[in-house]
C-alpha atoms as a PDB file:
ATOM      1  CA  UNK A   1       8.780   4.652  25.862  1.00  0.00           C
ATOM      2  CA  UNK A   2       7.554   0.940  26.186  1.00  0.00           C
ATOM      3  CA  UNK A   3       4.548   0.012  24.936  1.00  0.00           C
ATOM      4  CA  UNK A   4       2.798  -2.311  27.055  1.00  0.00           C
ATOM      5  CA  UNK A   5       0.734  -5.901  25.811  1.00  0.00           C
ATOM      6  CA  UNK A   6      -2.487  -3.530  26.848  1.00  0.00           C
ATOM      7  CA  UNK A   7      -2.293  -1.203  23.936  1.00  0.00           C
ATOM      8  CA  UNK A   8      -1.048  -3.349  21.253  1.00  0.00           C
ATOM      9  CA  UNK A   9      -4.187  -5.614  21.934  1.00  0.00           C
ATOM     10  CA  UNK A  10      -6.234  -2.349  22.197  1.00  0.00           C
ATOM     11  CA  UNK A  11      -4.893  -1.065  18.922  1.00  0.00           C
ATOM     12  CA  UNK A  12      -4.979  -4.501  17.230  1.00  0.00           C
ATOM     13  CA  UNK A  13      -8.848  -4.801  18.692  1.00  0.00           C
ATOM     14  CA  UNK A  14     -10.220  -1.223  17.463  1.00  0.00           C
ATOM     15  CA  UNK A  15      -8.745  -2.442  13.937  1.00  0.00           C
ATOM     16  CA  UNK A  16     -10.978  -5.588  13.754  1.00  0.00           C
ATOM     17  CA  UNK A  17     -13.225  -3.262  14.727  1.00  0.00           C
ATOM     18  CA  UNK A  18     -13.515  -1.086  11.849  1.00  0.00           C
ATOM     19  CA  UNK A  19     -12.778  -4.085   9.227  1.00  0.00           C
ATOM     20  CA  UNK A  20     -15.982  -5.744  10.648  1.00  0.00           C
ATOM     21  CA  UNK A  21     -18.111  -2.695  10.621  1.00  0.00           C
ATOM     22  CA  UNK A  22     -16.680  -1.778   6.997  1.00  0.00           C
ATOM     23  CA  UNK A  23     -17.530  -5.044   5.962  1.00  0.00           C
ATOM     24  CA  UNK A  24     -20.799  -6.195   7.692  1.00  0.00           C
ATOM     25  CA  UNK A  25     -22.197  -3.104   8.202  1.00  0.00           C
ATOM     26  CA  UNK A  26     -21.432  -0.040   5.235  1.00  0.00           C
ATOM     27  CA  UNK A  27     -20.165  -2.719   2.778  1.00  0.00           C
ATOM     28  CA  UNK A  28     -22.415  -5.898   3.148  1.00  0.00           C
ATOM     29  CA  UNK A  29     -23.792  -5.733   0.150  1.00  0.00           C
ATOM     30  CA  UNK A  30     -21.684  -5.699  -3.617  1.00  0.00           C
ATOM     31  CA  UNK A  31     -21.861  -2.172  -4.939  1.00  0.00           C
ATOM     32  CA  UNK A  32     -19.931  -0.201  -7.475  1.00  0.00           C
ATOM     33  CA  UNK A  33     -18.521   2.193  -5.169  1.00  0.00           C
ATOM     34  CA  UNK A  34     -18.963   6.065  -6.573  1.00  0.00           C
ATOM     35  CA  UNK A  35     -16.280   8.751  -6.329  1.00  0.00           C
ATOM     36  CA  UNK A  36     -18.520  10.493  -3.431  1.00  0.00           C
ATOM     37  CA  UNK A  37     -18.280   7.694  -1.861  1.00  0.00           C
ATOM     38  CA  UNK A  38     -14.764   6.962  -2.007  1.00  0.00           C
ATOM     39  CA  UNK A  39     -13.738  10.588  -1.166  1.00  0.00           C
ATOM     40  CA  UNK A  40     -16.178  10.387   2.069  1.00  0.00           C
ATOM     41  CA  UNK A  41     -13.986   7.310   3.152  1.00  0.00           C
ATOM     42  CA  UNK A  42     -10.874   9.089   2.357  1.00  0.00           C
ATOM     43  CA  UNK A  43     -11.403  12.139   4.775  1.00  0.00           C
ATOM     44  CA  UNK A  44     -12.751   9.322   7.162  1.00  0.00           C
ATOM     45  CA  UNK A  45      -9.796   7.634   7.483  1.00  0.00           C
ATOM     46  CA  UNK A  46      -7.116   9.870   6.910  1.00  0.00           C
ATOM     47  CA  UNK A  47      -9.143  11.930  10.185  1.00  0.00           C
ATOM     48  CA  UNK A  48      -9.052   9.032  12.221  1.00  0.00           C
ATOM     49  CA  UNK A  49      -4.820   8.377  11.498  1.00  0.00           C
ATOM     50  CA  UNK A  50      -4.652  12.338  12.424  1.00  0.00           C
ATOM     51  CA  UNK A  51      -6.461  11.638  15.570  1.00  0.00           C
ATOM     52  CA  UNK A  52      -4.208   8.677  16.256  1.00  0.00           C
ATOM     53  CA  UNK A  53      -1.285  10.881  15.581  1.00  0.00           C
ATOM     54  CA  UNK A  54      -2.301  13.696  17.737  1.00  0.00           C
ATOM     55  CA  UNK A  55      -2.724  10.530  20.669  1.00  0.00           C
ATOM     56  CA  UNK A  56       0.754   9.996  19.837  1.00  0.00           C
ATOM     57  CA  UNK A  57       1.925  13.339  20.217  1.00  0.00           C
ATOM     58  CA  UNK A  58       0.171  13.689  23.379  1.00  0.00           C
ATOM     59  CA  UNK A  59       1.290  10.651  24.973  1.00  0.00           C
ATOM     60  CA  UNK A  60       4.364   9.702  23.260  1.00  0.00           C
ATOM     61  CA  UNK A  61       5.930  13.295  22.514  1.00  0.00           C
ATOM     62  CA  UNK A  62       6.635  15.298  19.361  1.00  0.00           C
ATOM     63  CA  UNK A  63       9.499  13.212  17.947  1.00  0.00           C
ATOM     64  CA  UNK A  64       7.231  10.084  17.937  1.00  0.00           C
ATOM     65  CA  UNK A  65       4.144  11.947  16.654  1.00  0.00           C
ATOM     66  CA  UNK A  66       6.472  13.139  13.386  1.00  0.00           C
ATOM     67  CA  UNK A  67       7.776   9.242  12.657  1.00  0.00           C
ATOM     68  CA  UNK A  68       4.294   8.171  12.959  1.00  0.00           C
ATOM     69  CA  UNK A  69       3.382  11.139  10.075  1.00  0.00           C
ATOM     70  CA  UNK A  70       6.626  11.248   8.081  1.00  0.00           C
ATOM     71  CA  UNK A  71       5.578   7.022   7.834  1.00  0.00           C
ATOM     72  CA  UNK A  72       1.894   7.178   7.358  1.00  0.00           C
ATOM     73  CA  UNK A  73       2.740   9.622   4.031  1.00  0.00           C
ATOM     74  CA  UNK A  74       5.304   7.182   2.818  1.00  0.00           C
ATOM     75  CA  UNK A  75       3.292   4.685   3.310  1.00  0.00           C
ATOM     76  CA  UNK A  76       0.491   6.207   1.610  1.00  0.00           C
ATOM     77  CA  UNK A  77       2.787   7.628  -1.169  1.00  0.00           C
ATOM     78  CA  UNK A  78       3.860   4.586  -2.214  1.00  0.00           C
ATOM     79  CA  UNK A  79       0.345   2.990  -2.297  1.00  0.00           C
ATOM     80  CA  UNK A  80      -0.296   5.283  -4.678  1.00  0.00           C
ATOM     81  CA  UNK A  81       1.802   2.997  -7.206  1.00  0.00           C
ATOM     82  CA  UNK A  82       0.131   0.157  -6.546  1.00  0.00           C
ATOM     83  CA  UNK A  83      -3.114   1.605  -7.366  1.00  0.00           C
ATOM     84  CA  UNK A  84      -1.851   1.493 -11.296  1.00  0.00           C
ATOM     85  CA  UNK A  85      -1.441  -2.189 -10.839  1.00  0.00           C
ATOM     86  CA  UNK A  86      -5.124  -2.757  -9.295  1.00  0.00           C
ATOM     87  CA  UNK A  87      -6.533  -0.822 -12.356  1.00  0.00           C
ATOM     88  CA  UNK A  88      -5.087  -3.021 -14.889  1.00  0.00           C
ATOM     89  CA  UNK A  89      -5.342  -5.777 -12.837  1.00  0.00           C
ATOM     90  CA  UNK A  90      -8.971  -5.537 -12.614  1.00  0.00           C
ATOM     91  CA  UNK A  91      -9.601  -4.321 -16.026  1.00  0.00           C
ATOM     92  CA  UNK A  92      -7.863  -7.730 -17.394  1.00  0.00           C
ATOM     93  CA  UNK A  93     -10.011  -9.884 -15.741  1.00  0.00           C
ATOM     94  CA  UNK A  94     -13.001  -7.358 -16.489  1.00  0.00           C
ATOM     95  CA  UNK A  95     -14.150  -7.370 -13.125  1.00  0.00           C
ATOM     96  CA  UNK A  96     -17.451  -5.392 -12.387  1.00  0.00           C
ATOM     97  CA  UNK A  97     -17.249  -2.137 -10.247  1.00  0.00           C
ATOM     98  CA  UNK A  98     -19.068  -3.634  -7.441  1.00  0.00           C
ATOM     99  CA  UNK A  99     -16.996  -6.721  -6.878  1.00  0.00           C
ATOM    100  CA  UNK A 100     -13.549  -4.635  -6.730  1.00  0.00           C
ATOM    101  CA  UNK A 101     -13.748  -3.664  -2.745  1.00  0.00           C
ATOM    102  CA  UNK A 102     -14.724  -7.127  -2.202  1.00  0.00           C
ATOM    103  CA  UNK A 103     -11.412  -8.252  -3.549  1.00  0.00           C
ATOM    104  CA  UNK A 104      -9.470  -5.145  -2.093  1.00  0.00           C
ATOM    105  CA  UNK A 105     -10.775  -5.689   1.184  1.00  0.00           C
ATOM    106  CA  UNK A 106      -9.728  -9.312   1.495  1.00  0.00           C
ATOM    107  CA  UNK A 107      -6.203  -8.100  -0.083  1.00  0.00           C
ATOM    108  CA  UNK A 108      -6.222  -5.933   2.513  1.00  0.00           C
ATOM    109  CA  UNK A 109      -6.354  -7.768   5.408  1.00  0.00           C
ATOM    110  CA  UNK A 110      -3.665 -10.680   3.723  1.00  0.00           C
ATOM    111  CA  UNK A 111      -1.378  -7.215   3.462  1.00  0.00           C
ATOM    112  CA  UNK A 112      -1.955  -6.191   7.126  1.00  0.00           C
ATOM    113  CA  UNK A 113      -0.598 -10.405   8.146  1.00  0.00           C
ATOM    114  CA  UNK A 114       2.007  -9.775   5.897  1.00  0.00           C
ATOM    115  CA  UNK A 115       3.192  -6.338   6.962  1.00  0.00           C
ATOM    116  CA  UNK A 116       2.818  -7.008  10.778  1.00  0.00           C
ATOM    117  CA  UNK A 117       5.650 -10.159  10.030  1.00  0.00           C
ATOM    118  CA  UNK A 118       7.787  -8.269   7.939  1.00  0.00           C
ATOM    119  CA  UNK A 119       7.654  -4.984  10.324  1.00  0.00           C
ATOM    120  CA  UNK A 120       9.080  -7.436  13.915  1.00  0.00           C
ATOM    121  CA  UNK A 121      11.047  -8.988  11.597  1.00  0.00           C
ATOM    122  CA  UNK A 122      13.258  -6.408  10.249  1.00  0.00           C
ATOM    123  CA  UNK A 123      13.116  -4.425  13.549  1.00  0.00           C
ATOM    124  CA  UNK A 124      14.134  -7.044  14.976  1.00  0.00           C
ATOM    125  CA  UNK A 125      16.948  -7.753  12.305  1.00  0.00           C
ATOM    126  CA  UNK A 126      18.100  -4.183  12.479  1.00  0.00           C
ATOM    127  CA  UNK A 127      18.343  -4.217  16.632  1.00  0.00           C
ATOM    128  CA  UNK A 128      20.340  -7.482  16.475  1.00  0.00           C
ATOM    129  CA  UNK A 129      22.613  -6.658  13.238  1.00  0.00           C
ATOM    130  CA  UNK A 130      23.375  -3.155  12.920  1.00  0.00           C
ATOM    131  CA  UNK A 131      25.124  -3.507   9.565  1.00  0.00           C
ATOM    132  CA  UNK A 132      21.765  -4.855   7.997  1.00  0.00           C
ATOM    133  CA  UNK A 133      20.554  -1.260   7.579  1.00  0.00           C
ATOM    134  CA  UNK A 134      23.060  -0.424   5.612  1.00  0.00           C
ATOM    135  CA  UNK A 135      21.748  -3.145   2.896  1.00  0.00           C
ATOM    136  CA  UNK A 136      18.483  -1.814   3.382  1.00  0.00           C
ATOM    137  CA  UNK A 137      19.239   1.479   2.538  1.00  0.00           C
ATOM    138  CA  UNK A 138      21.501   0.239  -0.430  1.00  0.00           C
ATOM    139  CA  UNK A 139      18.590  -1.752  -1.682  1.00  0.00           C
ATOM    140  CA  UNK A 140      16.263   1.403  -1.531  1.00  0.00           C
ATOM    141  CA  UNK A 141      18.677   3.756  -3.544  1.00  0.00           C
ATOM    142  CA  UNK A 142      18.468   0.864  -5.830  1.00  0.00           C
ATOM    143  CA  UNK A 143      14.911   0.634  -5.997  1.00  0.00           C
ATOM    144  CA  UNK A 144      14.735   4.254  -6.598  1.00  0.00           C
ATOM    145  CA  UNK A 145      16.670   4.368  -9.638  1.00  0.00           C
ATOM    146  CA  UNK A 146      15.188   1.044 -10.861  1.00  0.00           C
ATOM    147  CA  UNK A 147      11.638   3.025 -10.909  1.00  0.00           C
ATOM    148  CA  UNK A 148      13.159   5.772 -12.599  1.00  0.00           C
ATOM    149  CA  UNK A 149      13.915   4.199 -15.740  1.00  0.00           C
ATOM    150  CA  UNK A 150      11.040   1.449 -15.214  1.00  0.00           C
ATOM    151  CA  UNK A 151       8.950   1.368 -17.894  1.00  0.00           C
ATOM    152  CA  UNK A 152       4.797   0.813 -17.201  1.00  0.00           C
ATOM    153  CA  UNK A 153       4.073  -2.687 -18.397  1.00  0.00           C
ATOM    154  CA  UNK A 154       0.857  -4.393 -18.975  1.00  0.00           C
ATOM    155  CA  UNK A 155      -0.127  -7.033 -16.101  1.00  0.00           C
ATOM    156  CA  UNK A 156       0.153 -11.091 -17.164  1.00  0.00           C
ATOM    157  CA  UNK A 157      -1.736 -13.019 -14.371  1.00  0.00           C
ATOM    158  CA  UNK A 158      -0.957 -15.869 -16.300  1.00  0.00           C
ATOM    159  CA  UNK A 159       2.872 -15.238 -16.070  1.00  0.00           C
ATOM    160  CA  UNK A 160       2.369 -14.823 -12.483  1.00  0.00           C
ATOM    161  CA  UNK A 161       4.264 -17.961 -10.583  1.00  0.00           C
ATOM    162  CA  UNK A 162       1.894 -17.851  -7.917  1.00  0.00           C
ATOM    163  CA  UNK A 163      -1.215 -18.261  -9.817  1.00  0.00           C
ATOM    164  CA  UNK A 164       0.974 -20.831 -12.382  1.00  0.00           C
ATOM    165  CA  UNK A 165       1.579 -23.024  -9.171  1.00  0.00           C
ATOM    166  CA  UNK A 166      -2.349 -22.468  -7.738  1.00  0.00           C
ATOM    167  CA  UNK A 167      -3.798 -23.740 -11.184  1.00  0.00           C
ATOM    168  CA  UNK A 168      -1.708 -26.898 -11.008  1.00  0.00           C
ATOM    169  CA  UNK A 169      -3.159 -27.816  -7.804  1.00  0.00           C
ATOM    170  CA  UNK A 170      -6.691 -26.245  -7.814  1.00  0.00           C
ATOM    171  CA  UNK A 171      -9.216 -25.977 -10.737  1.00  0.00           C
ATOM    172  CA  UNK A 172     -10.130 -22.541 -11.814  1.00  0.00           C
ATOM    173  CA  UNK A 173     -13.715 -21.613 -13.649  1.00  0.00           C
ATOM    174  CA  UNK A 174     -13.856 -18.929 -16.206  1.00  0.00           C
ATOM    175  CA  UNK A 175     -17.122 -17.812 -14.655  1.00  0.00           C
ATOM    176  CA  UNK A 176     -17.031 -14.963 -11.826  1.00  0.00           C
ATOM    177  CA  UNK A 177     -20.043 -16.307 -10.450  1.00  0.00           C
ATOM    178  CA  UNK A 178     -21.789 -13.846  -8.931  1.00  0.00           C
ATOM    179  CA  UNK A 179     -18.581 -12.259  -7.064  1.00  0.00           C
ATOM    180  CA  UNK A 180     -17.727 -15.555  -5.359  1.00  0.00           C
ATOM    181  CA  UNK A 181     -14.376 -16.741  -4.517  1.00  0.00           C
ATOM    182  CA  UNK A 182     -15.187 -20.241  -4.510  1.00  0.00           C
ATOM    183  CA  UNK A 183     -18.261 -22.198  -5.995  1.00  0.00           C
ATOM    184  CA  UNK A 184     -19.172 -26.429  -5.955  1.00  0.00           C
ATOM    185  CA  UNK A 185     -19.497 -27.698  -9.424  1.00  0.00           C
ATOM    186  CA  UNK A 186     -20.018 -31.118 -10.203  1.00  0.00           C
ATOM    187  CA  UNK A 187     -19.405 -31.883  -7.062  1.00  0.00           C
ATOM    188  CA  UNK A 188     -16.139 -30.297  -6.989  1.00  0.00           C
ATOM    189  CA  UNK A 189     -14.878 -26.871  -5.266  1.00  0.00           C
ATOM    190  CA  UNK A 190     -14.102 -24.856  -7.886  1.00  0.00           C
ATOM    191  CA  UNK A 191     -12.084 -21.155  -7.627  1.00  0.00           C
ATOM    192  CA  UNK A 192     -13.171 -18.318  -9.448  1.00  0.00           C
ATOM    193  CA  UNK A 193     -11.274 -15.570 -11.595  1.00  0.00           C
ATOM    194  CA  UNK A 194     -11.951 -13.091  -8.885  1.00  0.00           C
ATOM    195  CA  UNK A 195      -9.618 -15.210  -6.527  1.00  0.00           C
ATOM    196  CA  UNK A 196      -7.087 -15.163  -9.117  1.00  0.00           C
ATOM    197  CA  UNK A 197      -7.495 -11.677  -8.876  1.00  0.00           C
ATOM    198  CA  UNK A 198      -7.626 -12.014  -4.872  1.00  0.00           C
ATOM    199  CA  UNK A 199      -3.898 -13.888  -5.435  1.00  0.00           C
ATOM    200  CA  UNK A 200      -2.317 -11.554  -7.505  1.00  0.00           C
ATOM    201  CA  UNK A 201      -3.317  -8.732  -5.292  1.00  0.00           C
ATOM    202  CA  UNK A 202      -1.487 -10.252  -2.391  1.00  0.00           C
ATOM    203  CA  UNK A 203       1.238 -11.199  -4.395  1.00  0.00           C
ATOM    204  CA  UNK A 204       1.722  -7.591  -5.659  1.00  0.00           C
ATOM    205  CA  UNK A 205       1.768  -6.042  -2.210  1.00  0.00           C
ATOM    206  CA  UNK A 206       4.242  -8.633  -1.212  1.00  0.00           C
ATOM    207  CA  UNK A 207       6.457  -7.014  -3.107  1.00  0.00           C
ATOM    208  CA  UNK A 208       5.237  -3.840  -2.484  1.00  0.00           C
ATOM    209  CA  UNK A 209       5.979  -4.568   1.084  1.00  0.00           C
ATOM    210  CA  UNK A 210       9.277  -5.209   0.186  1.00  0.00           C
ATOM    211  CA  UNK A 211      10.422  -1.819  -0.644  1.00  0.00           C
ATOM    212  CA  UNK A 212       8.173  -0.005   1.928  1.00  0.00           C
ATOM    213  CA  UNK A 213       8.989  -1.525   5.225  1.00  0.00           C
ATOM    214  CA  UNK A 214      13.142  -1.013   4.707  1.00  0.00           C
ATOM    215  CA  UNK A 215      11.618   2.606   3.543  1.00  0.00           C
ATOM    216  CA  UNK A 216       9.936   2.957   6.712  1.00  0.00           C
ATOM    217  CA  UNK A 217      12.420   1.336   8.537  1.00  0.00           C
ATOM    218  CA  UNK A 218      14.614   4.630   8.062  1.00  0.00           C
ATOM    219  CA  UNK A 219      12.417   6.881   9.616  1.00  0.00           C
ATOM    220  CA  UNK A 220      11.613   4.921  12.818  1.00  0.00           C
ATOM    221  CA  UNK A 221      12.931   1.588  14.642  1.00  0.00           C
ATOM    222  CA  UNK A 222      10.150   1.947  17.029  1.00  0.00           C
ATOM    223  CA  UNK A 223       7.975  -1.041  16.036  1.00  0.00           C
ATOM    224  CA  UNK A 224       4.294   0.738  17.338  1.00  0.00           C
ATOM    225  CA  UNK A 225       5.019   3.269  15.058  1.00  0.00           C
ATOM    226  CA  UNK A 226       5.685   1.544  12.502  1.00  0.00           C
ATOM    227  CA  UNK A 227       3.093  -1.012  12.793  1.00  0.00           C
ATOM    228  CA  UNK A 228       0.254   1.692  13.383  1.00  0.00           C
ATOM    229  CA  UNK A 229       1.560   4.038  10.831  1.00  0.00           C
ATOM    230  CA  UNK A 230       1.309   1.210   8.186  1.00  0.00           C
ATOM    231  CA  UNK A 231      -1.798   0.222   9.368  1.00  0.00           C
ATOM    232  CA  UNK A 232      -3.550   3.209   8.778  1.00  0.00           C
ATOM    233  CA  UNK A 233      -1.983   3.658   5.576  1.00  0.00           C
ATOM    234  CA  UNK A 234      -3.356   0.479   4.130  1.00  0.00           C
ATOM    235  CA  UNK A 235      -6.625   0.744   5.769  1.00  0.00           C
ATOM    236  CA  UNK A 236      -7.494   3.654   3.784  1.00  0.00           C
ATOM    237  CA  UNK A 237      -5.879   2.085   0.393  1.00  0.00           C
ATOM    238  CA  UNK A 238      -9.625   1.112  -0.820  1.00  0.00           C
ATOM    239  CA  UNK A 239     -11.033   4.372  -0.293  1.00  0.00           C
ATOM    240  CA  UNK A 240      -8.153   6.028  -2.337  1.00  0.00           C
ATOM    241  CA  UNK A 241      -8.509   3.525  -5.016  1.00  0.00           C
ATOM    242  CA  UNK A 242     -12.003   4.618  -5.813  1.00  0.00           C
ATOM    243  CA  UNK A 243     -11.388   8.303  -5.315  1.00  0.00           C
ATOM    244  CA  UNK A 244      -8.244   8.203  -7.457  1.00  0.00           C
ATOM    245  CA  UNK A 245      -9.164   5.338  -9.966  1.00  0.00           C
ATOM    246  CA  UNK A 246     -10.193   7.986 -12.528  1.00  0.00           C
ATOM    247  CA  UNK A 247      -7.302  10.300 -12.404  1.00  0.00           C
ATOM    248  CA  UNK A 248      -4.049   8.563 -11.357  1.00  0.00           C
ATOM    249  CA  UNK A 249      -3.554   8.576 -15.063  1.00  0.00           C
ATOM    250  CA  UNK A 250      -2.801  12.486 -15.048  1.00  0.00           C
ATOM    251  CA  UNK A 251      -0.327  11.622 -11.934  1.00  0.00           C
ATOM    252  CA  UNK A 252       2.399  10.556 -14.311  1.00  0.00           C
ATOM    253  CA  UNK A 253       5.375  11.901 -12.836  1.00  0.00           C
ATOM    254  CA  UNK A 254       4.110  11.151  -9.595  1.00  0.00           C
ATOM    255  CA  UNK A 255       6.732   8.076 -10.068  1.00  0.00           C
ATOM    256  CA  UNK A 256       9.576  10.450 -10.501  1.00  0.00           C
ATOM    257  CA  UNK A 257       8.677  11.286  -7.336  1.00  0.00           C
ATOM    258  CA  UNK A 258       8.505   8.393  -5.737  1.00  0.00           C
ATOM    259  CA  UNK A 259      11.362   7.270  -7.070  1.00  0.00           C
ATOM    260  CA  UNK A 260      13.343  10.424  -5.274  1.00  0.00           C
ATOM    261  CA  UNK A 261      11.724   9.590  -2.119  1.00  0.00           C
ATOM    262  CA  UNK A 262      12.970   5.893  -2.287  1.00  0.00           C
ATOM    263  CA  UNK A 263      16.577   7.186  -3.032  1.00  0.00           C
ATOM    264  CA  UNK A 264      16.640   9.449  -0.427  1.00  0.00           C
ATOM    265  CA  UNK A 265      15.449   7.416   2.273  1.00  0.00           C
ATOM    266  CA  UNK A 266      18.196   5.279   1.216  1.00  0.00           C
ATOM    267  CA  UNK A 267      20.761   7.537   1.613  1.00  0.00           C
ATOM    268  CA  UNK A 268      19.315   9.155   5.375  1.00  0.00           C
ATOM    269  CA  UNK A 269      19.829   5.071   5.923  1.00  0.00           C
ATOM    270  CA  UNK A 270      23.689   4.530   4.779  1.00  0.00           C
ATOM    271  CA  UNK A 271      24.400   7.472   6.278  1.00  0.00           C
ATOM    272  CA  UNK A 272      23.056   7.205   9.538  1.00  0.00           C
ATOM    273  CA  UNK A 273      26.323   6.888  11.470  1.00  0.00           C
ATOM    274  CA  UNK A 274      27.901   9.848  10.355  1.00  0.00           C
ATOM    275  CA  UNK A 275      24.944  12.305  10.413  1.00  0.00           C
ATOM    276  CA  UNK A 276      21.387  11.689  11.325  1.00  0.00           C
ATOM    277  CA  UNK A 277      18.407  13.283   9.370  1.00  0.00           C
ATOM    278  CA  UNK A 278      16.266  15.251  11.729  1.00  0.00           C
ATOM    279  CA  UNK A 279      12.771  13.723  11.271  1.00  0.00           C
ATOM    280  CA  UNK A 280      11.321  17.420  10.729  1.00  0.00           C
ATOM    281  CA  UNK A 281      13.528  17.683   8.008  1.00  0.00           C
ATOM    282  CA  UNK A 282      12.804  14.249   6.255  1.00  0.00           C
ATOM    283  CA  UNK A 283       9.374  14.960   6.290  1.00  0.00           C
ATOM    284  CA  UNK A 284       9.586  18.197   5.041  1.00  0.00           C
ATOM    285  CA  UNK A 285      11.589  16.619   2.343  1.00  0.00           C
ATOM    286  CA  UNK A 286       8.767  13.796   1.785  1.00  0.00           C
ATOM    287  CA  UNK A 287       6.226  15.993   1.493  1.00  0.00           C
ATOM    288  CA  UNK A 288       7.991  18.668  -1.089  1.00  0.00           C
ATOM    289  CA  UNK A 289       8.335  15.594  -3.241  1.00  0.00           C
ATOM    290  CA  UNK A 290       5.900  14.673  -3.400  1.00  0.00           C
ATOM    291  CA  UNK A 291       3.632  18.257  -3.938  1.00  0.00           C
ATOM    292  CA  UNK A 292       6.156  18.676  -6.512  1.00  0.00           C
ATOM    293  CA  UNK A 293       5.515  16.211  -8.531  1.00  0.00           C
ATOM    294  CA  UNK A 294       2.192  16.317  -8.634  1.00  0.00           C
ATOM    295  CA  UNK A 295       2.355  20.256  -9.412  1.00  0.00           C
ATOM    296  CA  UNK A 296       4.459  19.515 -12.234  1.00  0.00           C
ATOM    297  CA  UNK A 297       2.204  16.485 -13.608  1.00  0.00           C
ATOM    298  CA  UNK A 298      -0.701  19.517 -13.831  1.00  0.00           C
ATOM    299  CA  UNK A 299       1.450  21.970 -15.761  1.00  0.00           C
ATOM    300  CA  UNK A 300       3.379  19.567 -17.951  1.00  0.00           C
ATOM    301  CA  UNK A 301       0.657  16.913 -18.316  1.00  0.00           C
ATOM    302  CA  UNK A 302       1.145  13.960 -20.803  1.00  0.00           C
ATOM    303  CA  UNK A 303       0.209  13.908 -24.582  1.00  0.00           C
ATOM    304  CA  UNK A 304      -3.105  13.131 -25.859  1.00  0.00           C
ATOM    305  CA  UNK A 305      -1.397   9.607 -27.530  1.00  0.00           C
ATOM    306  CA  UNK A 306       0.435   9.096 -24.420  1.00  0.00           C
ATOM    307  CA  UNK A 307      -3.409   9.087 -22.623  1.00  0.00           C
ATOM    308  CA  UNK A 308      -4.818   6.832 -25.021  1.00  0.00           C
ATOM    309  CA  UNK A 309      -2.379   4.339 -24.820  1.00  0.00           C
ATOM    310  CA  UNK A 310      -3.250   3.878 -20.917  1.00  0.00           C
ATOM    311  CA  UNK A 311      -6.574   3.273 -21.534  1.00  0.00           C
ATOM    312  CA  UNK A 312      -6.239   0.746 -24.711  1.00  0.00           C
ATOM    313  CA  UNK A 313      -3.564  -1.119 -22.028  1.00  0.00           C
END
């Protein structure tokens, strides 16, 4: 099925939509946003991607409706890892609670620019060179076993070579300055820390992007899906930030997890021309992983030393 000009701008339109009404209307002002809060937006968004699925289903059939799912929770899954780097992130630079969805939200919508050119581009890759999946898919299992034996390290802005190359062409304050991004002193525009902060965060789901779109990219080639499914993965990212800032810590073998679901994504792709991977059953799949390991992180859950080193870090 073709999707016509009318609904991508439709789609594209109800997005703005809900960024300007998150922003200007339930988020105008700075606040520290509270776990009720947070969960209130989770259900909230993760209801309106159902809805959009079950519009899928309807008009786009059952095979269509179970890409757009089977890619919303890997999309969302792996989100889940970059919430570790957020909370370090913003616990370096010591930014207050009610300054963090300022930053996330502008993240956001850098993420959603990036994602949409990455998305037609490696669709567009894949329909033109065949043989490209196959390095996708090789890159994944690599990914996956790369996380496996990663190690969590602390976060080094200054280390970072995109805020390296920003501070040699554009002063930086030490001063947050009242949740500002920029401020005039001395008659000079001036960033703050909390676009340092802003920088990093896109520069973090650059990569991120990097192993979730060739992820994605195994489930569907249909570039709506895609594109929606990814959309409402990272439109609820804030929300599960502040609902899961407190406990991702107890998560730890949520990367093990992860990790499996990177591998065998990989694999469904290298394989794909000798046997296909129903979508029921990949999703199935995804979603055992993924309840597994967070099962297991309950009933094995990490030392009290192990616990107290993540929050000195």
């Amino acid at each position: 099925m073709v999707i016509d000009s009318t609904i991508w701008i439709g789609f594209i339109a109800f997005v703005i939509l809900l960024l300007a009404l998150d922003l200007g209307v339930f988020h105008r002002k700075s606040h520290e946003v509270k776990i009720k809060e947070a969960l209130i937006w989770s259900v909230v968004w993760i209801s309106l991607a159902l809805i959009f699925n079950y519009g899928i289903y309807v008009y786009m059939g059952k095979e269509k409706a179970l890409e757009f799912l089977t890619g919303y929770l890997i999309e969302k899954s792996l989100s889940v890892d970059n919430l570790f780097v957020f909370i370090m992130l913003f616990s370096f630079f010591n930014v207050e609670p009610k300054y963090q969805h300022k930053v996330l939200f502008w993240g956001i919508i850098g993420a959603l620019v990036m994602r949409a050119i990455f998305i037609f581009a490696g669709v567009a890759l894949i329909s033109k060179f065949h043989w490209i999946i196959y390095i996708f898919g090789a890159f994944l299992i690599f990914t996956g076993i790369k996380m496996l034996f990663h190690k969590d390290e602390e976060v080094a802005p200054d280390k970072n070579p995109l805020v390296r190359l920003f501070k040699k062409f554009f002063p930086v304050t030490d001063q947050m300055h009242d949740g500002k991004f920029f401020v005039r002193i001395n008659a000079k525009t001036v960033a703050t820390p909390l676009f340092v902060v802003l920088l990093i965060v896109e520069f973090t789901d650059l990569i991120f992007a990097v192993d979730s779109i060739p992820a994605i990219l195994a489930i569907s080639k249909d570039t709506f899906i895609i594109f929606t499914s990814n959309v409402f993965a990272i439109l609820g990212l804030r929300a599960l930030y502040f609902a899961l800032a407190g406990i991702t810590k107890y998560f730890h073998l949520l990367k093990y997890g992860l990790s499996a679901i990177l591998v065998f994504v990989g694999v469904k792709m290298t394989i794909v021309d000798l046997f296909k991977v129903p979508i029921t059953i990949s999703l199935l799949t995804i979603t055992g992983i993924l309840v597994i390991s967070v099962v297991l992180s309950v009933i094995f859950p990490q030392k009290e030393n192990q616990l107290k080193s993540l929050k000195t870090s």
